[in-house]
N, C-alpha and C. Protein backbone atom coordinates (compact mmCIF):
# COMPACT_ATOMS: atom_id res chain seq x y z
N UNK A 1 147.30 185.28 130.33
CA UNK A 1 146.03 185.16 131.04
C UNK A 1 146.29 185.52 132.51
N UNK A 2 145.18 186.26 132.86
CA UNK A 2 145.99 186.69 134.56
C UNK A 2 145.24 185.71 135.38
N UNK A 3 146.36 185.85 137.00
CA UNK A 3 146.01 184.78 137.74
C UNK A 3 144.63 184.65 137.94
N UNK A 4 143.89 185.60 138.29
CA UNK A 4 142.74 185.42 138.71
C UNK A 4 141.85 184.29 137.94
N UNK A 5 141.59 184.57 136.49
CA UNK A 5 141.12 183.82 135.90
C UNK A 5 141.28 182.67 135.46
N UNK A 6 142.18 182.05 135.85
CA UNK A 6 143.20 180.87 135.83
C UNK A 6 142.34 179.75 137.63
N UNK A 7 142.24 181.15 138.31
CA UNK A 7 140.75 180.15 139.91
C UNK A 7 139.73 180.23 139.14
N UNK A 8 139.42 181.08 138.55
CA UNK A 8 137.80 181.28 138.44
C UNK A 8 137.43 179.80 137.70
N UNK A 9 138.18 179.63 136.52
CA UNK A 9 138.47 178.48 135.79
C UNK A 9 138.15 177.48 136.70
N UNK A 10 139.31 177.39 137.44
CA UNK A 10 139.33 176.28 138.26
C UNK A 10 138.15 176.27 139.28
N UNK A 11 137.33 176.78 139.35
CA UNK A 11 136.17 176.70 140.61
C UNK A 11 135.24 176.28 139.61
N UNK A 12 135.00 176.69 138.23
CA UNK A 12 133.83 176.09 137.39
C UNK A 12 133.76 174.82 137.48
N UNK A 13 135.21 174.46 137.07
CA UNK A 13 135.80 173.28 136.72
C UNK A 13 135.23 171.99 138.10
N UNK A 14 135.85 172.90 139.21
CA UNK A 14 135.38 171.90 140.68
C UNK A 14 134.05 171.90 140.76
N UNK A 15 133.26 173.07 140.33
CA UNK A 15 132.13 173.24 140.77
C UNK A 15 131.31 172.02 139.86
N UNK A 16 131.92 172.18 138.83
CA UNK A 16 130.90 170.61 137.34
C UNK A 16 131.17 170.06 138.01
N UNK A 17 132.17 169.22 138.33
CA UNK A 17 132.73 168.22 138.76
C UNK A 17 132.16 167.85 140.08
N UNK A 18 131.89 168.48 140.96
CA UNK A 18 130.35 168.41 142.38
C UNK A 18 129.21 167.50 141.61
N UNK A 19 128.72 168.59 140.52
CA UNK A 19 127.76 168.08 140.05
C UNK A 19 127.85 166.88 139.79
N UNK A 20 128.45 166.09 139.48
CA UNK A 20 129.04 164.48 138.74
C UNK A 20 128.97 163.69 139.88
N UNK A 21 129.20 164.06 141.05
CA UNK A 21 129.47 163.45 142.71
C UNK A 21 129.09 162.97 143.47
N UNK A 22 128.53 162.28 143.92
CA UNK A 22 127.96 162.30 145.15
C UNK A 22 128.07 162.30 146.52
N UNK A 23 129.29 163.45 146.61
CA UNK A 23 130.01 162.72 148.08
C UNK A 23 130.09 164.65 149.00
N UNK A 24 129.87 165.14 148.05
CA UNK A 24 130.32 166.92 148.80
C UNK A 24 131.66 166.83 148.34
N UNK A 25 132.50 165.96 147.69
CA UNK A 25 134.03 166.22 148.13
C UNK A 25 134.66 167.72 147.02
N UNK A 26 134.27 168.01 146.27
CA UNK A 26 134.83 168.79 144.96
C UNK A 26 134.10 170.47 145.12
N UNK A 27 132.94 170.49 146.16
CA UNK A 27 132.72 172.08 146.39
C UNK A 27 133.57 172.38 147.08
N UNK A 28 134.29 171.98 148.23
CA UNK A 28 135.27 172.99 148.93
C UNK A 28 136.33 173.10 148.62
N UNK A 29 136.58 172.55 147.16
CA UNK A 29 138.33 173.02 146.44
C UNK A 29 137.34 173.80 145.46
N UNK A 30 136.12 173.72 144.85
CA UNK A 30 135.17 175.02 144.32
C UNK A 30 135.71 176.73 145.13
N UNK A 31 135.11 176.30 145.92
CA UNK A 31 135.10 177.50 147.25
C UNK A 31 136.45 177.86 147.51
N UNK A 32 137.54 177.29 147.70
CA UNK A 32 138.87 177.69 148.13
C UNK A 32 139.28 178.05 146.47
N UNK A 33 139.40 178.00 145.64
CA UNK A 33 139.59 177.96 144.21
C UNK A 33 138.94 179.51 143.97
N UNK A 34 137.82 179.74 144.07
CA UNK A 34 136.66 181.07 144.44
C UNK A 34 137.61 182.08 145.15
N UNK A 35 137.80 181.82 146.47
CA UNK A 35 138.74 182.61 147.27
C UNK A 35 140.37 182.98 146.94
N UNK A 36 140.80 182.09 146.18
CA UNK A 36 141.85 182.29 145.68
C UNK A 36 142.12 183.33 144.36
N UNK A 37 140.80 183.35 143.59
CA UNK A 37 140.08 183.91 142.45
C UNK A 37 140.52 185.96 143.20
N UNK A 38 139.75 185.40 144.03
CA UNK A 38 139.54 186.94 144.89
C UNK A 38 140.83 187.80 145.00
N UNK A 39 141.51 187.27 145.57
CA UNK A 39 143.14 187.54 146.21
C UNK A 39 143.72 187.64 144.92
N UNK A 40 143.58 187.10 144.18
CA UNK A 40 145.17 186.95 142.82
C UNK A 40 144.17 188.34 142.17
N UNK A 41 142.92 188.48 142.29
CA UNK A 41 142.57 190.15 141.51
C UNK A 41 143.03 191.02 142.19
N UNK A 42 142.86 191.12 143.87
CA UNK A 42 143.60 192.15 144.58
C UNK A 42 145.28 192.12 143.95
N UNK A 43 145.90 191.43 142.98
CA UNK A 43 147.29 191.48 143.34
C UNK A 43 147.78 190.99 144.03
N UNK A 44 147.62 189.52 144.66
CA UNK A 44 148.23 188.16 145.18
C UNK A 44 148.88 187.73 144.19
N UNK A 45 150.00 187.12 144.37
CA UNK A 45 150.36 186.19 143.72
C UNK A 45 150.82 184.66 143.43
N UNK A 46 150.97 183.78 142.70
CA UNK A 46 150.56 182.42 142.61
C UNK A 46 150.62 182.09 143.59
N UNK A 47 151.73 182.29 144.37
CA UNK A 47 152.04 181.36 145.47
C UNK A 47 151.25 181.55 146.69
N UNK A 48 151.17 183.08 147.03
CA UNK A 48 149.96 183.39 147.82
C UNK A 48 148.46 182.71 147.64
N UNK A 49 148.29 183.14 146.41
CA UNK A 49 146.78 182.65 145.94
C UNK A 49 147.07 180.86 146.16
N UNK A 50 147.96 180.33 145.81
CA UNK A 50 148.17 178.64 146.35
C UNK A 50 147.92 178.15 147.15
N UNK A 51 148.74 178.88 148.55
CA UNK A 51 148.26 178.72 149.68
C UNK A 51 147.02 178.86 150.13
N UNK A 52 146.61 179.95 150.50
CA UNK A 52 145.07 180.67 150.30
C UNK A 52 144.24 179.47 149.95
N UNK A 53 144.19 178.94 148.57
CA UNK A 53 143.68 177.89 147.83
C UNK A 53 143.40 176.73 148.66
N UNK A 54 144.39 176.43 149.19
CA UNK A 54 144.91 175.02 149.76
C UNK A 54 144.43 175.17 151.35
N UNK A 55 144.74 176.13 151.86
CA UNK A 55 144.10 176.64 152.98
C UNK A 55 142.63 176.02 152.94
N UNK A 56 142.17 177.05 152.37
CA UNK A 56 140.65 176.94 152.57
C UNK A 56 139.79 176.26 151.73
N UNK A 57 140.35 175.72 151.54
CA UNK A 57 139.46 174.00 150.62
C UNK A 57 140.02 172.76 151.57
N UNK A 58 141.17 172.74 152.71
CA UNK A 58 141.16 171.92 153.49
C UNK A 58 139.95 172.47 154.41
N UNK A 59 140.04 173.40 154.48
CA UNK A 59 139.35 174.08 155.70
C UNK A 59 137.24 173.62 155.73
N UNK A 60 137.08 174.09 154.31
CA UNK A 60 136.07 173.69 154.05
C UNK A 60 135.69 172.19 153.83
N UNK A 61 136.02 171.87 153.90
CA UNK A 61 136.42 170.51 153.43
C UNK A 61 136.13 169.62 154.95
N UNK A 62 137.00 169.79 155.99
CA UNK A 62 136.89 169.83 157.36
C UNK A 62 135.32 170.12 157.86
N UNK A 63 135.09 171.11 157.27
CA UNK A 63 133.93 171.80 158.66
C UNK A 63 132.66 171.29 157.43
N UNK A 64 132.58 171.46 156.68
CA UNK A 64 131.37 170.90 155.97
C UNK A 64 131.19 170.04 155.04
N UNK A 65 132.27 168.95 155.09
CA UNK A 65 131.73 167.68 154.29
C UNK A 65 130.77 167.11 155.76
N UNK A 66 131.37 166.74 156.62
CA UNK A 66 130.89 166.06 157.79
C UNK A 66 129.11 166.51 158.18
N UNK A 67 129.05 167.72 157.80
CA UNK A 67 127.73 168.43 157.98
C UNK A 67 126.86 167.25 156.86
N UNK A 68 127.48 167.92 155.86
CA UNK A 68 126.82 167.47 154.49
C UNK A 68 126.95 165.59 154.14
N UNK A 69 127.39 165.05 155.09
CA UNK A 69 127.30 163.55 155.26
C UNK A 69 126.07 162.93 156.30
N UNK A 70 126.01 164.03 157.06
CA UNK A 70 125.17 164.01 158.05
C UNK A 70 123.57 163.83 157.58
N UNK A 71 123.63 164.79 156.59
CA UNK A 71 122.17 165.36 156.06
C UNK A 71 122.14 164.07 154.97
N UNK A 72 122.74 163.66 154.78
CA UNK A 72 122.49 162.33 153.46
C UNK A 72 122.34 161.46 154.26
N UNK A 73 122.50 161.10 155.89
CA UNK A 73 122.22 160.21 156.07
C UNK A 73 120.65 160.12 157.46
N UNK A 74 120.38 161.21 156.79
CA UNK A 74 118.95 161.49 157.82
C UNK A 74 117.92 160.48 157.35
N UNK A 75 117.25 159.96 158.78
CA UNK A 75 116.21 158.38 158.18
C UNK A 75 115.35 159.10 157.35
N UNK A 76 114.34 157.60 156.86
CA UNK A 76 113.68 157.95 155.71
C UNK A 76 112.51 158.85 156.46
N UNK A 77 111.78 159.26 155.67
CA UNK A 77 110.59 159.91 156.09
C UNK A 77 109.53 159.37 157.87
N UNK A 78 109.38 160.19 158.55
CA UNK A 78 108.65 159.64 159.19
C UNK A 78 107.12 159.26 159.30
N UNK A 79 106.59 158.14 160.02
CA UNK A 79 105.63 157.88 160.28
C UNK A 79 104.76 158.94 160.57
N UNK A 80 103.59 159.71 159.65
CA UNK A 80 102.67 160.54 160.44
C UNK A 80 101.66 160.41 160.81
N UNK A 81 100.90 161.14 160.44
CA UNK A 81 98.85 160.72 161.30
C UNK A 81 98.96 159.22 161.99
N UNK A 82 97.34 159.08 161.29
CA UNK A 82 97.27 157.62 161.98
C UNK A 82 98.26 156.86 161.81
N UNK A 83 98.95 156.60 160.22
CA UNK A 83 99.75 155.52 160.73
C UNK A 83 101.01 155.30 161.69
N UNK A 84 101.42 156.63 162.31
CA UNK A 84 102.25 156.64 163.17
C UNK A 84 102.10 155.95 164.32
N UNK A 85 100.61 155.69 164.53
CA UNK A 85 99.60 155.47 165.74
C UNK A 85 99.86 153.33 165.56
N UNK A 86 100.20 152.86 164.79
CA UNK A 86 100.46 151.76 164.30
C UNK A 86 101.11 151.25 165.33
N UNK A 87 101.63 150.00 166.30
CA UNK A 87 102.15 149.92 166.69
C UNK A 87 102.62 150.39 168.47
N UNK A 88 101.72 151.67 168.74
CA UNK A 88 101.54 152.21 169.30
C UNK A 88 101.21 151.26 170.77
N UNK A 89 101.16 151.89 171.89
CA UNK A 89 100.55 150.99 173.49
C UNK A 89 98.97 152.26 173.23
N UNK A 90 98.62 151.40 174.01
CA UNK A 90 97.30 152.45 174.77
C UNK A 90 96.68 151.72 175.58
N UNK A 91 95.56 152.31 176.29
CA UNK A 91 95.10 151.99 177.35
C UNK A 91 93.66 151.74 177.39
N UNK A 92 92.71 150.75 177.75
CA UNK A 92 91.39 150.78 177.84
C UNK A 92 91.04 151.76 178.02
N UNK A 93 90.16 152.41 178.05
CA UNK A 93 89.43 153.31 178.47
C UNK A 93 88.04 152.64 179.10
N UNK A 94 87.47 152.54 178.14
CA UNK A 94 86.03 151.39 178.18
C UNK A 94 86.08 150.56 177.61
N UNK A 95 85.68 149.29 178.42
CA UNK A 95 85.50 148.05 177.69
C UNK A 95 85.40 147.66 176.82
N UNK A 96 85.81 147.06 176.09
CA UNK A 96 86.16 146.81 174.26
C UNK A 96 84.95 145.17 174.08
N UNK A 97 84.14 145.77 173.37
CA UNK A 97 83.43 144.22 173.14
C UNK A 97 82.62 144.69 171.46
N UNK A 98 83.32 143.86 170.80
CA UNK A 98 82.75 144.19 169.55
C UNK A 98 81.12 144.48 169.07
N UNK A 99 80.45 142.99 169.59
CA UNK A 99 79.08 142.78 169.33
C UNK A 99 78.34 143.43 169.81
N UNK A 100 78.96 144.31 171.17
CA UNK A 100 78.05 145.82 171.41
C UNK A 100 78.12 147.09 171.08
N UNK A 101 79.25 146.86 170.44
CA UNK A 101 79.94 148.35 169.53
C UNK A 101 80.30 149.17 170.93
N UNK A 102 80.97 148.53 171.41
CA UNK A 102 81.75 149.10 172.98
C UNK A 102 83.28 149.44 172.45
N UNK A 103 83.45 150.25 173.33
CA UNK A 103 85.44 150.21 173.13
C UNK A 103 85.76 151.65 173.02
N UNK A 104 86.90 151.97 173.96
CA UNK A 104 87.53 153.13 174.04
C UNK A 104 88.90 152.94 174.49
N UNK A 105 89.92 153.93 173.68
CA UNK A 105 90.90 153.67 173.99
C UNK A 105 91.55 154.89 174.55
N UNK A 106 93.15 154.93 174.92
CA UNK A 106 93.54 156.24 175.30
C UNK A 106 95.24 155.52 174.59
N UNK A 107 95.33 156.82 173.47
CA UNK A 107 96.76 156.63 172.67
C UNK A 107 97.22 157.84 172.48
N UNK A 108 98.37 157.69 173.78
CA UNK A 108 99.14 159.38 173.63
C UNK A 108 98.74 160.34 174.11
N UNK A 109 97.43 159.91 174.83
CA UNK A 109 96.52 161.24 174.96
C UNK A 109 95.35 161.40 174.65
N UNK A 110 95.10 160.82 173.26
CA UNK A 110 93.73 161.10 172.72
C UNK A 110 92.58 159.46 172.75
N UNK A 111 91.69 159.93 173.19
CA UNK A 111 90.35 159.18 172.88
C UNK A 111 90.41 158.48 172.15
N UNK A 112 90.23 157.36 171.27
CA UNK A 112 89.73 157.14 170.12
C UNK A 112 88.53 155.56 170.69
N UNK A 113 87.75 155.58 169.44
CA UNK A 113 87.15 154.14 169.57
C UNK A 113 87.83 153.65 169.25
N UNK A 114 87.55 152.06 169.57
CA UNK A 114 88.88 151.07 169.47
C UNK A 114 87.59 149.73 169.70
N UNK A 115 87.90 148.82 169.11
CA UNK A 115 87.68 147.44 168.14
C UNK A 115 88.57 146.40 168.62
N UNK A 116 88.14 145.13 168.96
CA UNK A 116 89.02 144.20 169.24
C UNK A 116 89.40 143.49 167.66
N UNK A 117 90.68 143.32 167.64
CA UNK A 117 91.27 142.78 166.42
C UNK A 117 90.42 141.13 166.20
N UNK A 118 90.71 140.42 167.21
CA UNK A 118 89.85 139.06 167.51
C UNK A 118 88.24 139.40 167.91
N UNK A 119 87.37 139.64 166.72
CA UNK A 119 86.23 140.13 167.13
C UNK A 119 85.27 139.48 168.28
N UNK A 120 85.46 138.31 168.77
CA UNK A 120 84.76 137.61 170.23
C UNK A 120 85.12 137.97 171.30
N UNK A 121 86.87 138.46 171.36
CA UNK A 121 87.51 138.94 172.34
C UNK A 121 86.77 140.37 172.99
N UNK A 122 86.62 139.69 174.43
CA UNK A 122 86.24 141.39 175.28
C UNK A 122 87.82 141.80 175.65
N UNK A 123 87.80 142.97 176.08
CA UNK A 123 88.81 143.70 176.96
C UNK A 123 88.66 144.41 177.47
N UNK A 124 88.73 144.01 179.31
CA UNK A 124 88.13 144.90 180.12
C UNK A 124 89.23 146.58 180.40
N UNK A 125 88.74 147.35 181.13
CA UNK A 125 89.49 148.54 181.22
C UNK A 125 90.38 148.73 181.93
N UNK A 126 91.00 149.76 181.65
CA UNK A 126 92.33 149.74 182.17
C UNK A 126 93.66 148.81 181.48
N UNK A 127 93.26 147.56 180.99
CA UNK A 127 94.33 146.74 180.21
C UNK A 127 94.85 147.64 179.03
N UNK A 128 96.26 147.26 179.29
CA UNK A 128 96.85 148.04 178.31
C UNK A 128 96.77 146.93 176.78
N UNK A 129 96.85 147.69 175.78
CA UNK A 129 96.97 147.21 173.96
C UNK A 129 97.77 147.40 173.41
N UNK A 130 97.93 147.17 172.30
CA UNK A 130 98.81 147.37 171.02
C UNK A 130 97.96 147.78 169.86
N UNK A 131 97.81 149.00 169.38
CA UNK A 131 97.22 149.01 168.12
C UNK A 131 97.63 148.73 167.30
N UNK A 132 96.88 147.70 166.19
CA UNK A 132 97.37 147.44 165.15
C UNK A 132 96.85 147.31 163.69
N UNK A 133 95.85 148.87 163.89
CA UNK A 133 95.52 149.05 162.51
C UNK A 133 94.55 150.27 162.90
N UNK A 134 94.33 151.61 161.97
CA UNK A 134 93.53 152.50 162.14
C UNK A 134 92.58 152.05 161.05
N UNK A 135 91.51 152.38 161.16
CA UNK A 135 90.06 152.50 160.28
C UNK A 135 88.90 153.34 160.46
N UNK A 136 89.40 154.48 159.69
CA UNK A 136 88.76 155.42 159.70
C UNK A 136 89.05 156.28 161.26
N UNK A 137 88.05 156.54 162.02
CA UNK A 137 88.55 156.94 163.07
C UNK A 137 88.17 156.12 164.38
N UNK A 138 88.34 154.35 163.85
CA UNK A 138 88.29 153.37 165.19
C UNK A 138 90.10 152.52 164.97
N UNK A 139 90.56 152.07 165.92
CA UNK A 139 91.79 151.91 166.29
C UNK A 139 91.30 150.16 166.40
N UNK A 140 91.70 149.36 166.00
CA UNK A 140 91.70 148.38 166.00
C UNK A 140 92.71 147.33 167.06
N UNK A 141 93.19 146.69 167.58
CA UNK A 141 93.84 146.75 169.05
C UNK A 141 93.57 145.00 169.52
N UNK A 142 94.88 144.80 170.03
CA UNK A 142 94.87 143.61 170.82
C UNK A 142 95.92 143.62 171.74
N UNK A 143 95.32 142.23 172.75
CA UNK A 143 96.06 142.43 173.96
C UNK A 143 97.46 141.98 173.78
């Protein structure tokens, strides 16, 4: 059986064996195994193609497990639209009084109506809030 096919083997072999994994650790002896594949067809031989092998499956191994640890450990999804707005500061705009259907806020930038969470509660302008709930497109908010 010639050398070559003796890596190719062996890169299937690493490459299943990824699949089974969960860590990145078994593609870059895939990949150096691949490269070694290459060289022993040019007419390398074992020991060349060994090195070669060993070379560059440390190599890979080095420069892109660390990548690929990185990306597994990216946070979960982020907060978007309104509910990102959750939690949020903002600013009076206009006086917040429920029973007159008053209230404006300023969050981030944008306008919105805004609702006192404690519906008796006024809040005059300029006081800064905490939103703590969107509905529909009024911001719900306390001091």
């Amino acid at each position: 059986m010639d050398l070559w096919i003796v890596w190719v083997i062996l890169a299937v072999l690493f490459g299943a064996g990824e699949l089974h994994t969960n860590g990145f650790f078994l593609a870059p002896f895939a990949a150096g195994a691949l490269i070694a594949a290459l060289l022993g067809l040019a007419g390398l031989g074992l020991a060349a193609t060994t090195i070669v092998f060993l070379a560059a499956s440390v190599a890979a191994l080095g420069v892109l497990r660390p990548v690929a640890l990185r990306h597994r450990r990216m946070p979960t999804a982020m907060r978007t639209g309104t509910a990102a707005l959750i939690g949020r500061q903002a600013v009076v705009v206009e006086r917040i009084a429920n029973h007159q259907g008053l209230g404006l806020v300023k969050i981030g930038g944008e306008v919105w109506t805004a609702r006192s969470v404690d519906g008796d509660e006024e809040i005059e302008a300029g006081r800064p809030v905490e939103v703590v709930e969107i509905r529909g497109a009024t911001a719900l908010v306390m001091e």
